[in-house]
N, C-alpha and C. Protein backbone atom coordinates (compact mmCIF):
# COMPACT_ATOMS: atom_id res chain seq x y z
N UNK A 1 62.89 156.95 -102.60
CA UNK A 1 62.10 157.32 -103.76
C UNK A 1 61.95 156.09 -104.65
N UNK A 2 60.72 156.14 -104.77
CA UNK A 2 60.36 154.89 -106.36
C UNK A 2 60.23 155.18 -107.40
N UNK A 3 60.77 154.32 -108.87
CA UNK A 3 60.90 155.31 -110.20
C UNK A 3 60.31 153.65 -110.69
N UNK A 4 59.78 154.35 -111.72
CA UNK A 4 59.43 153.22 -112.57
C UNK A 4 59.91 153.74 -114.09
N UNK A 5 60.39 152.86 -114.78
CA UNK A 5 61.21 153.06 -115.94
C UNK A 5 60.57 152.64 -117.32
N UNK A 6 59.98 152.63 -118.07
CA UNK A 6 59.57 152.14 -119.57
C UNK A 6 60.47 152.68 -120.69
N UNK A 7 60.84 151.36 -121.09
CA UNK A 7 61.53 151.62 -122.47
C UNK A 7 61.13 150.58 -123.68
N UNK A 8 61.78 150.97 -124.77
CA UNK A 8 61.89 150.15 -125.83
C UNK A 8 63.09 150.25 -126.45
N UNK A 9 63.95 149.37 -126.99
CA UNK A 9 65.10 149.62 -128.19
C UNK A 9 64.20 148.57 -129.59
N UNK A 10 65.44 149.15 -130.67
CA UNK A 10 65.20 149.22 -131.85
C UNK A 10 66.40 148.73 -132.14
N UNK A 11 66.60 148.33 -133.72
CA UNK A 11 65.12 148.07 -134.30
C UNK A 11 64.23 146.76 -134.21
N UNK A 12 63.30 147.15 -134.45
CA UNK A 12 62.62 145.55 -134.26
C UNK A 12 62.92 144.88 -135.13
N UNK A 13 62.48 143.51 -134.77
CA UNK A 13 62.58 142.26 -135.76
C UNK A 13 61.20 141.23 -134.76
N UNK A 14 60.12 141.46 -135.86
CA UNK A 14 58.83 140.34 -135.90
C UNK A 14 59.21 138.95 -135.32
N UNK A 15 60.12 138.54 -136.35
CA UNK A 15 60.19 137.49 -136.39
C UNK A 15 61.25 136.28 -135.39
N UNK A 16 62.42 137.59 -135.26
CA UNK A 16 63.54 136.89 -134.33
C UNK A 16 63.65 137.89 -133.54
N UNK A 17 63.51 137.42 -132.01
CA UNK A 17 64.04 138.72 -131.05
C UNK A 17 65.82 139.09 -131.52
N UNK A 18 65.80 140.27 -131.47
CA UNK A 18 67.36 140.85 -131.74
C UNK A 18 67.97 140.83 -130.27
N UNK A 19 69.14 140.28 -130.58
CA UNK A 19 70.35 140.63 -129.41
C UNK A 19 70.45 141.67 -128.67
N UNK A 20 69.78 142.81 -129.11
CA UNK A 20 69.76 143.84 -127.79
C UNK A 20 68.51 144.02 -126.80
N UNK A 21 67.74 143.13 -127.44
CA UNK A 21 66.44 142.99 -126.88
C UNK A 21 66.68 142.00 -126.08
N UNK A 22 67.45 140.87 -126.43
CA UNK A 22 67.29 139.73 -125.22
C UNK A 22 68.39 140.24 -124.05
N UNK A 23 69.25 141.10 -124.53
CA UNK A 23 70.34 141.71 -123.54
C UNK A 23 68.99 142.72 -122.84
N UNK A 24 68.58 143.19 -122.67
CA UNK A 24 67.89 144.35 -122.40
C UNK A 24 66.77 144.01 -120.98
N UNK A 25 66.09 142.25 -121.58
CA UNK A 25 65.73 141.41 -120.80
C UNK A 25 66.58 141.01 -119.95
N UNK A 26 67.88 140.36 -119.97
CA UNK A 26 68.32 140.37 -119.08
C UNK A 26 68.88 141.01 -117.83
N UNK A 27 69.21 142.03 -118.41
CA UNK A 27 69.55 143.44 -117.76
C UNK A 27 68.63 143.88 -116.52
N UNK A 28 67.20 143.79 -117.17
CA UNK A 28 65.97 143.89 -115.90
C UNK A 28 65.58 143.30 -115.35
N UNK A 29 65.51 141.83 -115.76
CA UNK A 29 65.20 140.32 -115.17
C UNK A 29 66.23 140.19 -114.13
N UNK A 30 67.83 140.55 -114.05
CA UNK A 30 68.11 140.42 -113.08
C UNK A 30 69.02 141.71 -112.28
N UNK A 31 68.14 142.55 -112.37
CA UNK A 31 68.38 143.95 -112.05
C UNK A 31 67.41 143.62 -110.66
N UNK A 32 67.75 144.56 -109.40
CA UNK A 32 67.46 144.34 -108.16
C UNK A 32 66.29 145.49 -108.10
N UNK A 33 64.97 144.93 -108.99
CA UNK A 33 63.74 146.17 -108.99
C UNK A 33 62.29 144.97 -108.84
N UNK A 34 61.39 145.58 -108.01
CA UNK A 34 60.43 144.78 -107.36
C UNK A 34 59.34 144.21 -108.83
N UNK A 35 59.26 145.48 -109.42
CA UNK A 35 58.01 145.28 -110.63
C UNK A 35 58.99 144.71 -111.78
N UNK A 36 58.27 143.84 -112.80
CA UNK A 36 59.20 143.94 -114.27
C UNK A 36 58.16 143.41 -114.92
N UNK A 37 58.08 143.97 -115.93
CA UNK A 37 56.78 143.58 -117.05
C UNK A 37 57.46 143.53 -118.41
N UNK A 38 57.80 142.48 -119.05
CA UNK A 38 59.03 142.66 -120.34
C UNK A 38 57.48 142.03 -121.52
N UNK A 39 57.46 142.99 -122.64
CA UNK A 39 56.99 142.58 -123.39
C UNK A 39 57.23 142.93 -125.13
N UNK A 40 56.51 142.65 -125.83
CA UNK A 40 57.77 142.22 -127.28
C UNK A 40 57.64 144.01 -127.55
N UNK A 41 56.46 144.84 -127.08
CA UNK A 41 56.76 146.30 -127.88
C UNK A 41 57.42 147.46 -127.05
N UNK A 42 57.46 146.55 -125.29
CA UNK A 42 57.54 147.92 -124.62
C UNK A 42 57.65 146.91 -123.19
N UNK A 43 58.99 147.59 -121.87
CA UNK A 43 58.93 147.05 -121.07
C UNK A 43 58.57 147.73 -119.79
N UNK A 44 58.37 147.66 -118.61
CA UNK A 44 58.28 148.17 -117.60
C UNK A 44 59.45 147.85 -116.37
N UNK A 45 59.61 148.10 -115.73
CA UNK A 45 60.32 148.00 -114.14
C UNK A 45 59.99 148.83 -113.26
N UNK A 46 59.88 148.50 -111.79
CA UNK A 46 59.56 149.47 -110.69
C UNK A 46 60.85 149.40 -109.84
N UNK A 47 61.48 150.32 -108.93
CA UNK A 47 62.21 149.77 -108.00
C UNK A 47 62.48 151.08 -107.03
N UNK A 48 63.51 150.78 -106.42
CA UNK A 48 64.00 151.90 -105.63
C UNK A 48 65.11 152.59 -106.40
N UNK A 49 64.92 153.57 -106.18
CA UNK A 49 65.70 154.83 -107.29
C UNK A 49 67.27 153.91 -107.59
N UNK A 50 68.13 153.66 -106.66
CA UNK A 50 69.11 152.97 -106.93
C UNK A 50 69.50 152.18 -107.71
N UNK A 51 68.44 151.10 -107.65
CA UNK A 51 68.21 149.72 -108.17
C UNK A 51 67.56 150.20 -110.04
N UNK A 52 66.48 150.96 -109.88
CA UNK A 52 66.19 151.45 -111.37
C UNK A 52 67.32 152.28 -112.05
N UNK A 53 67.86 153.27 -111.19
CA UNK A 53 69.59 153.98 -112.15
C UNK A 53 70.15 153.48 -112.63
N UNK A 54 71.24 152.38 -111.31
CA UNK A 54 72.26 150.87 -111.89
C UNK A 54 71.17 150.50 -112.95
N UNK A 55 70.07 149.60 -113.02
CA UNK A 55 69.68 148.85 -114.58
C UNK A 55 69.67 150.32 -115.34
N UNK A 56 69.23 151.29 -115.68
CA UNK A 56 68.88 151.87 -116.72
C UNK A 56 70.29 152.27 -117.14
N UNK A 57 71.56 152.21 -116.33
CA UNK A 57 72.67 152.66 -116.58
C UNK A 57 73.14 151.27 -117.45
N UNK A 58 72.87 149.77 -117.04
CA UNK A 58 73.29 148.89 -117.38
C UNK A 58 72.72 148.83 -118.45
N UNK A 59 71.47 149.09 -118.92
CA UNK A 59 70.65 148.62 -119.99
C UNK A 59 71.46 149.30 -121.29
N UNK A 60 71.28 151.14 -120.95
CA UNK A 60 71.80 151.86 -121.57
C UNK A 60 73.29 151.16 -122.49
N UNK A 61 74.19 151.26 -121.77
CA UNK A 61 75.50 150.30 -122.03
C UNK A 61 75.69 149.07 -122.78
N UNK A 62 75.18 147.96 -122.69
CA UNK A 62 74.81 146.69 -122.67
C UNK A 62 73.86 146.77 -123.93
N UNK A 63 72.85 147.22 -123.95
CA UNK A 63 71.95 147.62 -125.77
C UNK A 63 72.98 148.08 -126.37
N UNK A 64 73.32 149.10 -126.43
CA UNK A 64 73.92 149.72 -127.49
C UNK A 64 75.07 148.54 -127.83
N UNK A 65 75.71 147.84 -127.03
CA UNK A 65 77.26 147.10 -127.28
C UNK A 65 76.45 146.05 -128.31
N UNK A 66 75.18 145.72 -128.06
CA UNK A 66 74.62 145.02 -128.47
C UNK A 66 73.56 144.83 -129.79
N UNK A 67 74.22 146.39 -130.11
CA UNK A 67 73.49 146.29 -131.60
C UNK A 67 72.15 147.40 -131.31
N UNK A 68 71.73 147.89 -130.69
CA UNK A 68 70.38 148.84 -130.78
C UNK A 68 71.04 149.90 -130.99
N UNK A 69 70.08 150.40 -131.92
CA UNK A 69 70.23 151.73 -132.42
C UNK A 69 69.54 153.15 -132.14
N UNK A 70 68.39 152.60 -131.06
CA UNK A 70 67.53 153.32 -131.08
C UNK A 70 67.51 152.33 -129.41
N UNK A 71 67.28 153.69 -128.53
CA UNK A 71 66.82 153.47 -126.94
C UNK A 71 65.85 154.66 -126.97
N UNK A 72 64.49 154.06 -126.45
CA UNK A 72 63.67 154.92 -125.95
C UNK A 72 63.21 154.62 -124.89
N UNK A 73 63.30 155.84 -123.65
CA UNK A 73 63.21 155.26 -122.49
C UNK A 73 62.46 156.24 -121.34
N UNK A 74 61.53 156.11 -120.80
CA UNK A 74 60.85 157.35 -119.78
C UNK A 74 61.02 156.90 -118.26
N UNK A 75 61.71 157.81 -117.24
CA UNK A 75 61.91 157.25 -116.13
C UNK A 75 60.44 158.24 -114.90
N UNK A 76 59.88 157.84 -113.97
CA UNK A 76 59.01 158.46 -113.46
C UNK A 76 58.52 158.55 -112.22
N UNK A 77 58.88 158.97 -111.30
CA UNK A 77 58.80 158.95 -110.10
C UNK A 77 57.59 158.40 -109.60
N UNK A 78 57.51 157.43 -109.09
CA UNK A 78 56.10 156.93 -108.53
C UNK A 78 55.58 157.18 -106.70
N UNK A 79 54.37 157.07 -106.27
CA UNK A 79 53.92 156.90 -105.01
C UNK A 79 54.83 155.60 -104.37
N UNK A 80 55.23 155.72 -103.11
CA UNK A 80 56.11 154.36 -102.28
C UNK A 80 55.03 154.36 -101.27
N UNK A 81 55.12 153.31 -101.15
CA UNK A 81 54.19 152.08 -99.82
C UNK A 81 53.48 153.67 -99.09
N UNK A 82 54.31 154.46 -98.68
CA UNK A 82 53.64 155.53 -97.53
C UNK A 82 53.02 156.33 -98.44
N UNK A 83 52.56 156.32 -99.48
CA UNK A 83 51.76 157.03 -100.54
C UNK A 83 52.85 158.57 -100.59
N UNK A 84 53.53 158.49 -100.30
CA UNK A 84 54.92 159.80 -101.26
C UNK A 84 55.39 159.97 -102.47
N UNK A 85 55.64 160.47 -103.13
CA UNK A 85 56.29 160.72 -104.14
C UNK A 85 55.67 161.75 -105.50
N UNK A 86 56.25 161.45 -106.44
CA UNK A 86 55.15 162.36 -107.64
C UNK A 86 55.55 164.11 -106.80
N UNK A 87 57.19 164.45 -106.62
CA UNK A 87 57.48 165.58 -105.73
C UNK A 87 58.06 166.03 -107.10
């Protein structure tokens, strides 16, 4: 199964990325998921169910130690290579 994950943590800061945001990047940057789209309001990842759990479990953990106060996060079953999924 393929899940693709979008989140954001809080709170923002314009001006200086916050520590749970650059933890959060790291977390998915080297999390074992094929897609990653990191951007300043909202991120993406694709992977195999495994690989997206472990990061969203790591992210989860790792933000919060890190100062976010706020995790918002949607996980979503996507179509895989053989056009499956969305069950």
């Amino acid at each position: 199964m393929r899940l693709r994950v979008e989140f954001t943590t809080e709170p923002f800061d314009l001006d200086v990325a916050p520590a749970h945001a650059l933890v959060a990047r790291e977390v998915i940057e080297t999390a074992e998921l094929d897609a990653v789209d990191v951007g300043p309001f909202g991120n993406t990842a694709e992977g195999g169910s495994d690989g997206v759990l472990e990061a969203v479990d790591a992210l989860l953990r790792r933000t919060l130690d890190a100062g976010a106060t706020r995790i918002s996060l949607q996980v979503s079953v996507i179509a895989d290579e053989a056009g499956e999924g969305d069950r």
